[in-house]
Protein backbone atom coordinates (compact mmCIF):
# COMPACT_ATOMS: atom_id res chain seq x y z
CA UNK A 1 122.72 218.80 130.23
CA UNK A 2 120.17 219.34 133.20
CA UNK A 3 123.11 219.28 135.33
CA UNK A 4 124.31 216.00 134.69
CA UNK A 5 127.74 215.38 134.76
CA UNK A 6 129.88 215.29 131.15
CA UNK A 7 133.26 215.65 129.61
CA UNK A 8 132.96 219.15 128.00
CA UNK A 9 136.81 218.43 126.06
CA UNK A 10 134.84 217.67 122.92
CA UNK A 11 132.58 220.21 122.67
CA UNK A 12 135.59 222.91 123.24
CA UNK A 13 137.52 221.31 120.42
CA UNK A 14 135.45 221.22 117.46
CA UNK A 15 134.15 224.69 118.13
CA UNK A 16 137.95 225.56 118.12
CA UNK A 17 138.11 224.01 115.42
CA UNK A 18 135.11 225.92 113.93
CA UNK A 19 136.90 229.19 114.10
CA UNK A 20 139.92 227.50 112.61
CA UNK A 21 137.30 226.19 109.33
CA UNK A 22 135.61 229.70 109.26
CA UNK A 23 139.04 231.24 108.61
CA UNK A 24 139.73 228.89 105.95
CA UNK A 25 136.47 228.61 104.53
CA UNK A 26 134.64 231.34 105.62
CA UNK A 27 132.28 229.07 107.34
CA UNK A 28 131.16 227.87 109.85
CA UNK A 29 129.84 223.92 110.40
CA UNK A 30 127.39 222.04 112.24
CA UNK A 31 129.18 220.19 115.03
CA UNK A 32 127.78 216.71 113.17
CA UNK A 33 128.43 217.74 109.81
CA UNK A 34 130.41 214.79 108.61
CA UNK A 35 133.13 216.56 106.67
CA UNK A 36 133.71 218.80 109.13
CA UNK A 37 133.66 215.73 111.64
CA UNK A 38 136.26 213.84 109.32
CA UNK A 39 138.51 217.22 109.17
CA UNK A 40 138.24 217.29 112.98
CA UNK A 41 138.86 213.43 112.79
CA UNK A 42 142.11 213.67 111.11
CA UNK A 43 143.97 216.70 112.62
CA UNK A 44 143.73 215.27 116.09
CA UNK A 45 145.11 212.05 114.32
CA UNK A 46 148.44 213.75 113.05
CA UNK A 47 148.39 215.83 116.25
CA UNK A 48 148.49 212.40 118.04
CA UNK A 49 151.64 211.40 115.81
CA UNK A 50 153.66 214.41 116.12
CA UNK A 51 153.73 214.23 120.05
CA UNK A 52 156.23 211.45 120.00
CA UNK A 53 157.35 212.30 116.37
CA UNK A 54 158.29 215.90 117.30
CA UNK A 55 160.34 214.78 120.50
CA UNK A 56 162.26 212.36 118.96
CA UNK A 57 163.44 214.81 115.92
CA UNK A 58 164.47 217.58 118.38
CA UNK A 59 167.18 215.56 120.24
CA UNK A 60 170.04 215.22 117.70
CA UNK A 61 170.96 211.99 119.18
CA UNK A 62 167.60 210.22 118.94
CA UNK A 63 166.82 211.34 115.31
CA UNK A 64 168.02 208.28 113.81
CA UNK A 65 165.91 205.99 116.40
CA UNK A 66 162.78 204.35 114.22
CA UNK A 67 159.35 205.18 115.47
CA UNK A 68 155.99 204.57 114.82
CA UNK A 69 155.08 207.77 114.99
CA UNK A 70 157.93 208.93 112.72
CA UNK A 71 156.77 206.48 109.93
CA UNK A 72 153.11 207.50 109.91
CA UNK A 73 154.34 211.25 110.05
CA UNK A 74 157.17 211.20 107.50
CA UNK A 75 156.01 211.88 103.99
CA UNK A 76 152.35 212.16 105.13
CA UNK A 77 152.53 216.05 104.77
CA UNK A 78 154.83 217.95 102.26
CA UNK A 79 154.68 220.97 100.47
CA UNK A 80 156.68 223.41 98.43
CA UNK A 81 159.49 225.33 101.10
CA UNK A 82 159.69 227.87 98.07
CA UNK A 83 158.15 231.13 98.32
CA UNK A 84 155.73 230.92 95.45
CA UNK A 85 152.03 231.01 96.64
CA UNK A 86 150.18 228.61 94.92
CA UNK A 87 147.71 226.02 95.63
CA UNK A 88 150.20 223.35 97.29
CA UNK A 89 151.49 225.94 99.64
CA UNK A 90 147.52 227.35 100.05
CA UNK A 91 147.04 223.24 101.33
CA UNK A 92 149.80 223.36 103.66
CA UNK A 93 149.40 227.30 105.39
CA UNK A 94 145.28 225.59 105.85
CA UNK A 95 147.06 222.38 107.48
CA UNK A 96 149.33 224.75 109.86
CA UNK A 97 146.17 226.91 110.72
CA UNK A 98 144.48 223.51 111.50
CA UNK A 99 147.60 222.19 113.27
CA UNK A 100 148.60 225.23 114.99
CA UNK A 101 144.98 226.71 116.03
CA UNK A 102 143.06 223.66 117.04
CA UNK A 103 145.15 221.33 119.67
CA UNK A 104 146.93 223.93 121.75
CA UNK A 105 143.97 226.52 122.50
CA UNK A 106 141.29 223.56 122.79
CA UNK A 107 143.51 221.92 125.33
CA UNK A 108 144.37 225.74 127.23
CA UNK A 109 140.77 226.20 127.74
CA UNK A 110 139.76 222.28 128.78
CA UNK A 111 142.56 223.11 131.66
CA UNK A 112 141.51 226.03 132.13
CA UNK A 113 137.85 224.53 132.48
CA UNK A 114 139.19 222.04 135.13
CA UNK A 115 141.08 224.47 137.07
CA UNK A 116 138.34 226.74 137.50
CA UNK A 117 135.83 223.92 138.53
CA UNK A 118 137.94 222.81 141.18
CA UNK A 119 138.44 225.80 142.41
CA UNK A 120 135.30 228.07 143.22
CA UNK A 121 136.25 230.71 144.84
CA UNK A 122 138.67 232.08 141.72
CA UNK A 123 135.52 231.13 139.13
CA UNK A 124 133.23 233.15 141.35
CA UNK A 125 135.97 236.11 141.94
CA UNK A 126 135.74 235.69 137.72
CA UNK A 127 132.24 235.84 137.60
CA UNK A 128 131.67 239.21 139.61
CA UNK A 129 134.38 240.94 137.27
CA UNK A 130 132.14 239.93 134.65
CA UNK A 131 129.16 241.11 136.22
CA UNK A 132 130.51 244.35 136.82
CA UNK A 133 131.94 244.92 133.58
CA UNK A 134 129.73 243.14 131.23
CA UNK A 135 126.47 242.10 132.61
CA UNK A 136 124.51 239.45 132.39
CA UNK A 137 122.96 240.19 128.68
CA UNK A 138 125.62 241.76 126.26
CA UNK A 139 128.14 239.28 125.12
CA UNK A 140 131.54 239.56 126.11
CA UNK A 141 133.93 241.37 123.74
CA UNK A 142 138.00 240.80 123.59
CA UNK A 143 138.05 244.67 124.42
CA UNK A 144 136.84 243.73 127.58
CA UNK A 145 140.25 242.14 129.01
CA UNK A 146 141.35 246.05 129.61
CA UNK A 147 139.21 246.63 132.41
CA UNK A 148 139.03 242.99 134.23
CA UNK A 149 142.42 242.37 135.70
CA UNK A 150 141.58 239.90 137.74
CA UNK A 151 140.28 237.49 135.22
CA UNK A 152 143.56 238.09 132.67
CA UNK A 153 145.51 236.87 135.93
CA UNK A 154 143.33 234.02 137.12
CA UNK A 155 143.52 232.90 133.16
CA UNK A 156 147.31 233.32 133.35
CA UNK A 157 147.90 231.58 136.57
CA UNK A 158 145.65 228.85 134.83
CA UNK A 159 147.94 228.38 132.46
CA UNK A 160 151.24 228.74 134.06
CA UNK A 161 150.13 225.95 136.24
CA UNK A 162 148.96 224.08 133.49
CA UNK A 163 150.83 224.71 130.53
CA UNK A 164 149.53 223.12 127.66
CA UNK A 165 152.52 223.30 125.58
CA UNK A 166 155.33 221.34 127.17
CA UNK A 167 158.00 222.52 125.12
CA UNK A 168 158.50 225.34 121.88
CA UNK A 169 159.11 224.01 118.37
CA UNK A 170 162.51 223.67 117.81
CA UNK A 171 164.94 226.47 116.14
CA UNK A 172 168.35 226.06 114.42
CA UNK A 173 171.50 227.43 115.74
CA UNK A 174 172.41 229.62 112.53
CA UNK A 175 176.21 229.96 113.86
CA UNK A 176 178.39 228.59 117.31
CA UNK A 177 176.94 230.10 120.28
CA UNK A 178 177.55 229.73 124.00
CA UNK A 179 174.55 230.06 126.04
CA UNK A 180 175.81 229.76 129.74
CA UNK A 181 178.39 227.14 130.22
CA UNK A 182 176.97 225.24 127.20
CA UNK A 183 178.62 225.16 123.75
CA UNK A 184 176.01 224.74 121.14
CA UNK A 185 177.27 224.36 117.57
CA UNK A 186 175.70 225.69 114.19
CA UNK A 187 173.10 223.44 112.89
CA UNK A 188 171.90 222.15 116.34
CA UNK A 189 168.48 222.53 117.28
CA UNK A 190 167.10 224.55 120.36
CA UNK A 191 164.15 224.11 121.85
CA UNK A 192 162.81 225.57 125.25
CA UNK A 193 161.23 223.90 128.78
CA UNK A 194 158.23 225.44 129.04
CA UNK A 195 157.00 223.13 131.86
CA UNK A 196 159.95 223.72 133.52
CA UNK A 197 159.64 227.49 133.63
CA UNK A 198 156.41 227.30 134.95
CA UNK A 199 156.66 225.03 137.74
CA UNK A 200 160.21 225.93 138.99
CA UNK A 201 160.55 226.61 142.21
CA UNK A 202 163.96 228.85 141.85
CA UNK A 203 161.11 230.82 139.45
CA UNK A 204 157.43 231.22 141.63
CA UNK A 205 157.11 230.94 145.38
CA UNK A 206 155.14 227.26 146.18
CA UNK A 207 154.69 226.97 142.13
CA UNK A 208 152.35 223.98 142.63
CA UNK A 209 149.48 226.39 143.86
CA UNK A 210 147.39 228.14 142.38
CA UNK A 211 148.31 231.28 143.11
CA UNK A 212 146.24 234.08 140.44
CA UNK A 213 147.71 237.11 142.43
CA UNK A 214 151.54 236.52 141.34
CA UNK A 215 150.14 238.17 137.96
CA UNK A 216 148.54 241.40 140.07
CA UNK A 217 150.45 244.26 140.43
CA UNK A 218 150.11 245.97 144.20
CA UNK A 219 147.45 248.64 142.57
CA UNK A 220 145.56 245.60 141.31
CA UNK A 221 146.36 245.99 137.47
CA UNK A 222 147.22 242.98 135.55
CA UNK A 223 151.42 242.20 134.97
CA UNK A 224 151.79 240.36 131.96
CA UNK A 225 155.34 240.85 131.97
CA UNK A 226 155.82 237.54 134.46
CA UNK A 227 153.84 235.54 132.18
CA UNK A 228 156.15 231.95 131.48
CA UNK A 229 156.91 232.13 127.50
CA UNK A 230 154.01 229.87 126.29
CA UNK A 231 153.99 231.78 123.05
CA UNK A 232 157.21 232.49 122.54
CA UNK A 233 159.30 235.70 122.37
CA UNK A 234 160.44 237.98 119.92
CA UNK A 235 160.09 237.59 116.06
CA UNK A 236 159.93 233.81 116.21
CA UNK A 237 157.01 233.91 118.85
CA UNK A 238 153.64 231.91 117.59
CA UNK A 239 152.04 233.84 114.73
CA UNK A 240 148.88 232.33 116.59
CA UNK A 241 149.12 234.44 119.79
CA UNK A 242 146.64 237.38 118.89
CA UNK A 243 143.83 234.66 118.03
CA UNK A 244 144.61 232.40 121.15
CA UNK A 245 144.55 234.82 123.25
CA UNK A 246 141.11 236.15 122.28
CA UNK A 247 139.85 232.58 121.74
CA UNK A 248 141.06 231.57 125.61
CA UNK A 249 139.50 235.29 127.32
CA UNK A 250 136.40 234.76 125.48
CA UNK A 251 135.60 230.82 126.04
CA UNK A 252 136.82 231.78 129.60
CA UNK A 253 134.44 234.71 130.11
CA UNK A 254 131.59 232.78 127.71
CA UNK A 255 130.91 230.28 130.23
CA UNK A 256 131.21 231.96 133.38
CA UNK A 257 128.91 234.46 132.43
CA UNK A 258 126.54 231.71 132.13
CA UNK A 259 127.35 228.74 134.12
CA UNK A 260 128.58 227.46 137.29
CA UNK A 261 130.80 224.81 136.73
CA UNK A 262 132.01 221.77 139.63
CA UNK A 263 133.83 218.37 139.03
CA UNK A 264 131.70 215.63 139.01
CA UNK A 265 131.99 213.44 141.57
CA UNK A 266 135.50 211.46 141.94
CA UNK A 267 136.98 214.01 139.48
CA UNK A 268 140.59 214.50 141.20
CA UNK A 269 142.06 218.34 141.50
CA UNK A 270 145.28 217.00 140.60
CA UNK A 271 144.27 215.25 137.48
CA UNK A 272 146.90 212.86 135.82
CA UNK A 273 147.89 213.89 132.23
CA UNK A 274 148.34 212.86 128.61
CA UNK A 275 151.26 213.38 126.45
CA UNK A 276 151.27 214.43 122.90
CA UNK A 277 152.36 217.80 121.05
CA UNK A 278 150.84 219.15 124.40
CA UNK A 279 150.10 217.92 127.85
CA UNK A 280 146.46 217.38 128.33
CA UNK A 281 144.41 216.17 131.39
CA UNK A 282 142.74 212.66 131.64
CA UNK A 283 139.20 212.41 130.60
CA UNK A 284 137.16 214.24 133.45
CA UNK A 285 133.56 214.92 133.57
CA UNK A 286 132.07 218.20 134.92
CA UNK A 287 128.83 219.60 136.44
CA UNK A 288 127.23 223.00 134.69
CA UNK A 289 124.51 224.95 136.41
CA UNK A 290 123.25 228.20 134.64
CA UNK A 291 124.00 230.76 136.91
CA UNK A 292 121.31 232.98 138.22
């Protein structure tokens, strides 16, 4: 871009949503190709209507309420809930690939994108990890992420401050339960704050700063164990996590091997957001310099 200023969410989501098409397909697309433009086209579209969709159908009380994004979303999608594998069910585990792979790590790594832009001194504490681990001219690997601590905590402090996920997909009570002082009967569905957990102040000390050493353990090694729950926990946790996670580490490292990146001008640290099946920034533009 010869250092003029653009809004790099675009190019991050189509080629996320490459690597969703090359699992699929087994290929990978032109960023113009028009099918893969129109597949792009329509998955944000549906990703647009759950956001309000989803909300509404996770509080019992509101289920009943009429929505326009309930009646675009109802009946637009449905497949066999049988086990059988056949090519109905092959449509719908592509849609949830698409669905599942595209929105939530595109929108991780345009935050993560921001973050680092507006602040330099964790992008350049990035950049001499990389340099000492990588180099300038091999590629980084996933395998990588063992021996560059810092980086795995400034990309989790990234994304504890902005989560992109606001809150899990909601479970079903499968009997009565008390959780706390709350009854919750059979049936209902559960669904978890993840916003909440990550900017509670009960939870992180001054949770509205960016903070990448609350993931560093006094030896310097990276704690994952304090990471929020963005994926989940247990056997219900996102099937997706093993591919996000080397998606986000490798866009991260990608670009900051190669670039240094600044707001453009105007471009506010504390962005304002956008609500949908996640919670993305406002349309910002950035500067990228190749680094030397």
């Amino acid at each position: 871009m010869n250092s003029k200023p653009f809004d790099p969410s675009h190019l991050i989501t189509t080629t996320v949503g490459n690597i969703a098409m090359q699992l699929m397909t087994g290929n990978t697309y032109e960023l113009d190709d028009p099918i893969f433009r129109q597949v792009m086209k329509h998955t944000m579209r549906i990703f647009e209507i759950i956001g309000p969709a989803g909300l509404l159908s996770t509080v019992q009380l509101l289920r009943a309420i009429p929505s326009p994004g309930k009646r675009q979303f109802g009946g637009s999608i449905r497949w066999d809930s049988s086990e059988l594998f056949d090519e109905t069910n092959l449509l719908g585990s592509c849609i949830e690939i698409l669905l599942g792979g595209l929105e939530t790590t595109s929108t991780v790594v345009v935050w993560i994108v921001h973050t680092l832009a507006s602040y330099p001194e964790a992008q350049r504490r990035v950049r001499q990890e990389i340099l000492q681990v990588i180099g300038k001219d091999r590629l980084p690997r996933f395998s990588d992420h063992n021996r560059m601590p810092l980086t795995m905590a400034i990309i989790a402090e990234c994304m504890r401050l902005r989560p992109a996920g606001p809150f899990h997909i909601a479970h079903i009570a499968l009997e009565d339960l008390k959780v706390g002082a709350y009854d919750i009967p059979k049936g209902s569905p559960i669904t978890l704050n993840i916003w909440h957990l990550a900017q509670s102040p009960t939870l992180w000390e001054k949770p509205k700063s960016f903070r990448p050493e609350r993931f560093l353990t006094d030896d310097g090694k990276f704690d994952r164990k304090h990471e929020p729950f963005l994926f989940g926990i247990g056997r219900r946790s996102c099937p997706g996590e093993s591919l996000a996670r080397v998606e986000i580490f490798l866009f991260t490292t990608f670009i900051l091997q190669r670039f240094n990146i600044r707001l453009a001008e105007g471009v506010p640290v504390d962005i304002g957001t956008r609500a949908s099946a996640t919670v993305s920034p406002d349309p910002y533009q950035i500067h990228a310099v190749k680094a030397t």
